[in-house]
C-alpha atoms as a PDB file:
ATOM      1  CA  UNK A   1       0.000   0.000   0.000  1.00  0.00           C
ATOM      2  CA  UNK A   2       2.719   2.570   0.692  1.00  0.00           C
ATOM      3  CA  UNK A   3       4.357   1.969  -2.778  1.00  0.00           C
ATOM      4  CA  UNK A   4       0.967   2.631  -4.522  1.00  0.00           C
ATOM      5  CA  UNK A   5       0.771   6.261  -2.188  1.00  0.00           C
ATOM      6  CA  UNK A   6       4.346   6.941  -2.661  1.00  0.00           C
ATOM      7  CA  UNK A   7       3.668   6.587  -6.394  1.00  0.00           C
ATOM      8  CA  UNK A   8       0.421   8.578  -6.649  1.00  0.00           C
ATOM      9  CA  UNK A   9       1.482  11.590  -4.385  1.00  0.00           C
ATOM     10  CA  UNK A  10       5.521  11.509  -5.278  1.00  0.00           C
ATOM     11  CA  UNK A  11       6.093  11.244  -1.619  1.00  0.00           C
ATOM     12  CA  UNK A  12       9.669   9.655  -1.245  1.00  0.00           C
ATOM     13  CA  UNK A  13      11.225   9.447   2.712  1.00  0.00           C
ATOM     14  CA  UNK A  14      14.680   9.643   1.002  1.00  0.00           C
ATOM     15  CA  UNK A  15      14.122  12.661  -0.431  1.00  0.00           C
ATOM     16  CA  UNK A  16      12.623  14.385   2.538  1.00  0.00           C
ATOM     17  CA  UNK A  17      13.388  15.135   6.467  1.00  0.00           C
ATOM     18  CA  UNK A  18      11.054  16.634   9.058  1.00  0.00           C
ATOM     19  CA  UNK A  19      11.583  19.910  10.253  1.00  0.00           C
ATOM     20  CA  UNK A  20      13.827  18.548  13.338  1.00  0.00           C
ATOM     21  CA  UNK A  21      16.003  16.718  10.417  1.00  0.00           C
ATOM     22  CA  UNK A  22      16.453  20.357   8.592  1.00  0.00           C
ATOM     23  CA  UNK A  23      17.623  21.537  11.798  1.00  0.00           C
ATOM     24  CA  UNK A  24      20.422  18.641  11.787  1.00  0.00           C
ATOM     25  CA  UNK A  25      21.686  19.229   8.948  1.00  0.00           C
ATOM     26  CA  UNK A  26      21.461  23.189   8.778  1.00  0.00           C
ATOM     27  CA  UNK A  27      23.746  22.607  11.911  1.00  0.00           C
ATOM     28  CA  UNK A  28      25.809  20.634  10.217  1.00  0.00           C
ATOM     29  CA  UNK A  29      26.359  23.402   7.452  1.00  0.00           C
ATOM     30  CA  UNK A  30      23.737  22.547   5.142  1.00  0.00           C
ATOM     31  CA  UNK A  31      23.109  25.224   2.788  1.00  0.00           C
ATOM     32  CA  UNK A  32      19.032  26.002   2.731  1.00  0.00           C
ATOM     33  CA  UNK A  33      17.040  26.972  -0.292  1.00  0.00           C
ATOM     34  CA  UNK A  34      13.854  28.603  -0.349  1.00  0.00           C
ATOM     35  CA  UNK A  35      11.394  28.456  -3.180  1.00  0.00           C
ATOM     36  CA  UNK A  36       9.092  30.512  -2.143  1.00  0.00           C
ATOM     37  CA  UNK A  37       7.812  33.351  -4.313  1.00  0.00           C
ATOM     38  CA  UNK A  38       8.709  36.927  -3.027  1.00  0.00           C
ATOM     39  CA  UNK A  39       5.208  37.619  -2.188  1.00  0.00           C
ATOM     40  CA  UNK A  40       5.070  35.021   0.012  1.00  0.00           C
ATOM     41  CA  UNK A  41       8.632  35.098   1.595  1.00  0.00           C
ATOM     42  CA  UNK A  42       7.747  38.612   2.195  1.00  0.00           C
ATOM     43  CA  UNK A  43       4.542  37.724   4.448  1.00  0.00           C
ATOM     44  CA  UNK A  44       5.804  34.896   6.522  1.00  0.00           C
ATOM     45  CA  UNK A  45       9.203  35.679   9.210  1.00  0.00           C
ATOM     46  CA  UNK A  46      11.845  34.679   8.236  1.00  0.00           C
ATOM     47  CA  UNK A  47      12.885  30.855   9.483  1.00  0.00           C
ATOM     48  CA  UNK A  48      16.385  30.432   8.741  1.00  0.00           C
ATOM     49  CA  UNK A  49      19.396  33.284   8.704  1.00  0.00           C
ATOM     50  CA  UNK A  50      20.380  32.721   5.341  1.00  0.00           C
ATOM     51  CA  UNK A  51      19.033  31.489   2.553  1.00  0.00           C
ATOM     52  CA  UNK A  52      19.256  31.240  -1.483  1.00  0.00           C
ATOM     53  CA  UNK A  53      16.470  32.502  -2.426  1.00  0.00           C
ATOM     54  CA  UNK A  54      15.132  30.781  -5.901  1.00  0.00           C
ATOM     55  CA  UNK A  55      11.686  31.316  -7.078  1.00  0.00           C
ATOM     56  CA  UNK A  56      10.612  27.591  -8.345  1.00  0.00           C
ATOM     57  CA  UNK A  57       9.245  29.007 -11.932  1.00  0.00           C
ATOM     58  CA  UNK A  58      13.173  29.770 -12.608  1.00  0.00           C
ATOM     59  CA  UNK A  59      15.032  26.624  -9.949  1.00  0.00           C
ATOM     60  CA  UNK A  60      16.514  24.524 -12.887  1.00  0.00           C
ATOM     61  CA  UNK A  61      17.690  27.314 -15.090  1.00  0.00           C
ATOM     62  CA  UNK A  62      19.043  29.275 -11.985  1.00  0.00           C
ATOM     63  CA  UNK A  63      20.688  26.027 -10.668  1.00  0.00           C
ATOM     64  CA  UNK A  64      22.073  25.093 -13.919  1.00  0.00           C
ATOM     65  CA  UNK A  65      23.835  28.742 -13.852  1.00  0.00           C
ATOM     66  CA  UNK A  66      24.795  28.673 -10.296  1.00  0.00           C
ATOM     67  CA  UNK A  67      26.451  25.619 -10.931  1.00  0.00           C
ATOM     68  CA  UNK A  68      28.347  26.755 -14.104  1.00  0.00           C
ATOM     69  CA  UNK A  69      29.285  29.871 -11.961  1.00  0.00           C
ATOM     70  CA  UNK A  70      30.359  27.355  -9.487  1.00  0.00           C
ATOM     71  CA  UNK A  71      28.935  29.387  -6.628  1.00  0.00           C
ATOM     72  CA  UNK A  72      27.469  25.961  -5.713  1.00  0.00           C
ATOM     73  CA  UNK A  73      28.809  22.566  -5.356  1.00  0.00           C
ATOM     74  CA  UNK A  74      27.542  19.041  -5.604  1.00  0.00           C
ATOM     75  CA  UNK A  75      29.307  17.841  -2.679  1.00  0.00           C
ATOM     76  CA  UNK A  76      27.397  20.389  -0.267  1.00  0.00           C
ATOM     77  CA  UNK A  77      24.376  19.676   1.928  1.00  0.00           C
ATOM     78  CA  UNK A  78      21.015  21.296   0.381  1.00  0.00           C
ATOM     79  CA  UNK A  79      18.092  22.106   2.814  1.00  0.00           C
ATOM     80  CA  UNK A  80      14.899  23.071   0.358  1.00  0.00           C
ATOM     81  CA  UNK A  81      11.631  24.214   1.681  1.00  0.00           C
ATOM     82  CA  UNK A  82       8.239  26.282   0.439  1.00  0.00           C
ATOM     83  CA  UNK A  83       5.082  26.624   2.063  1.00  0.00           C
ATOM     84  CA  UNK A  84       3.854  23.427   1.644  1.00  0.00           C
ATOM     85  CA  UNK A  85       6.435  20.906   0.867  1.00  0.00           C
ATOM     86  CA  UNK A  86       5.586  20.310  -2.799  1.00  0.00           C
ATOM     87  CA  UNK A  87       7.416  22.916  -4.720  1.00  0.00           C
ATOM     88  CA  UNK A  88      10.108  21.697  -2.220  1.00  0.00           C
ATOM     89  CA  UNK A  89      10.075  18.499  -3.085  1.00  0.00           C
ATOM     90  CA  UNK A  90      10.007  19.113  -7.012  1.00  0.00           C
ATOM     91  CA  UNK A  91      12.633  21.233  -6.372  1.00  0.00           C
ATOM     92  CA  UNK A  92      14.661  18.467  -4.486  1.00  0.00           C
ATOM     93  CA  UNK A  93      13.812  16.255  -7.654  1.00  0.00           C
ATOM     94  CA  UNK A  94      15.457  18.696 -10.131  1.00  0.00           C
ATOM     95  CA  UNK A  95      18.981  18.716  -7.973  1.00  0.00           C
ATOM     96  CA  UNK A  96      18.801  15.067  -7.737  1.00  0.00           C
ATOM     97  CA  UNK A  97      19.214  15.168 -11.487  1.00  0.00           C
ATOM     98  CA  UNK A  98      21.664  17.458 -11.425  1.00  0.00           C
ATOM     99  CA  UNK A  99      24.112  15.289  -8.974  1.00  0.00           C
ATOM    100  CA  UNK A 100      22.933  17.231  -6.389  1.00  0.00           C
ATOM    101  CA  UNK A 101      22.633  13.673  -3.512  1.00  0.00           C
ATOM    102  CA  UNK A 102      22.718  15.492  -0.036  1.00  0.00           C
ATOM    103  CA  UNK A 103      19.434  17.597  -1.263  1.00  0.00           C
ATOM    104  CA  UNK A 104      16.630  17.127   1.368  1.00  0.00           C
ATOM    105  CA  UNK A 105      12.837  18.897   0.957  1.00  0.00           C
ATOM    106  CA  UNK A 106      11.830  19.975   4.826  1.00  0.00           C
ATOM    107  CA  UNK A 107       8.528  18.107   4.643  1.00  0.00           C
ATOM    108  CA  UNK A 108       5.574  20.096   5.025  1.00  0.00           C
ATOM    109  CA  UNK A 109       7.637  23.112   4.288  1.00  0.00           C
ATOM    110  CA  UNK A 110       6.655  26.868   6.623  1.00  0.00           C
ATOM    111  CA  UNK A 111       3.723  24.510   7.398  1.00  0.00           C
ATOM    112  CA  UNK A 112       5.849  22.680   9.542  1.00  0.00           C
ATOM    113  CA  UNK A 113       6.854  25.354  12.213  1.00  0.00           C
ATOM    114  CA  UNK A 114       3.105  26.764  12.794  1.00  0.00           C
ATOM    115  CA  UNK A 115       1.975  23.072  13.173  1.00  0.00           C
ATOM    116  CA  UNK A 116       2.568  19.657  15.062  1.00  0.00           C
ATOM    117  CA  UNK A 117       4.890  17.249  13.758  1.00  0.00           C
ATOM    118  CA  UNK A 118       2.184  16.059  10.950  1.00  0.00           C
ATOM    119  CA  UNK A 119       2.163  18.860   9.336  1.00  0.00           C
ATOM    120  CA  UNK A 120      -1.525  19.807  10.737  1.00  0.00           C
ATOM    121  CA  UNK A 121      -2.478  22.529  12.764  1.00  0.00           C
ATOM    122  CA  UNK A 122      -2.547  22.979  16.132  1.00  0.00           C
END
């Protein structure tokens, strides 16, 4: 049953962490992306210090150029998030094809810090 949700929603466990995982590996000096639009990173405080800030309309072609810029690296640790986890987790996707194997989505995305551990409110 899993395998049959997994495949119908996308949902992969190696592709995501909870928002106490984020935490462990922004700690350990994970870099964090945020694909939120500007709009909305502009009404919700800001979670993390420092972020790359990538709308997801333009994530491959700006990855693709960061990359050729090398102002990122392969080797790194990549925290994504959004709002709700899904652009996050496309997102995730996209560096995964890229070579990109540390890359985590913070399930449930800003979600995640106004709610309980599943994501729902409180």
């Amino acid at each position: 049953m899993a395998g049959i949700i997994s495949d119908l929603f996308g949902w992969d466990k190696h592709l995501e962490v909870d928002k106490d995982g984020a935490l462990d590996l922004i700690g350990d000096d994970a870099i964090v992306i945020d694909v939120r639009d500007e709009r909305k990173r502009n009404k919700v405080e800001a979670i993390f210090d420092e972020t790359i800030n990538v709308e997801f309309n333009e994530f491959e072609t700006k990855i693709k150029d960061l990359l050729e810029k090398k102002e990122i690296a392969k080797d790194d640790s990549y925290v994504v998030f959004c709002t709700t986890g899904a652009k996050g987790l496309k997102a995730v996707k996209v560096l995964r094809k890229y070579g990109f194997e540390k890359s985590f989505n913070m399930k449930y995305g800003t979600n995640a810090w106004h709610a309980n551990d599943d994501g729902c409110g409180t």
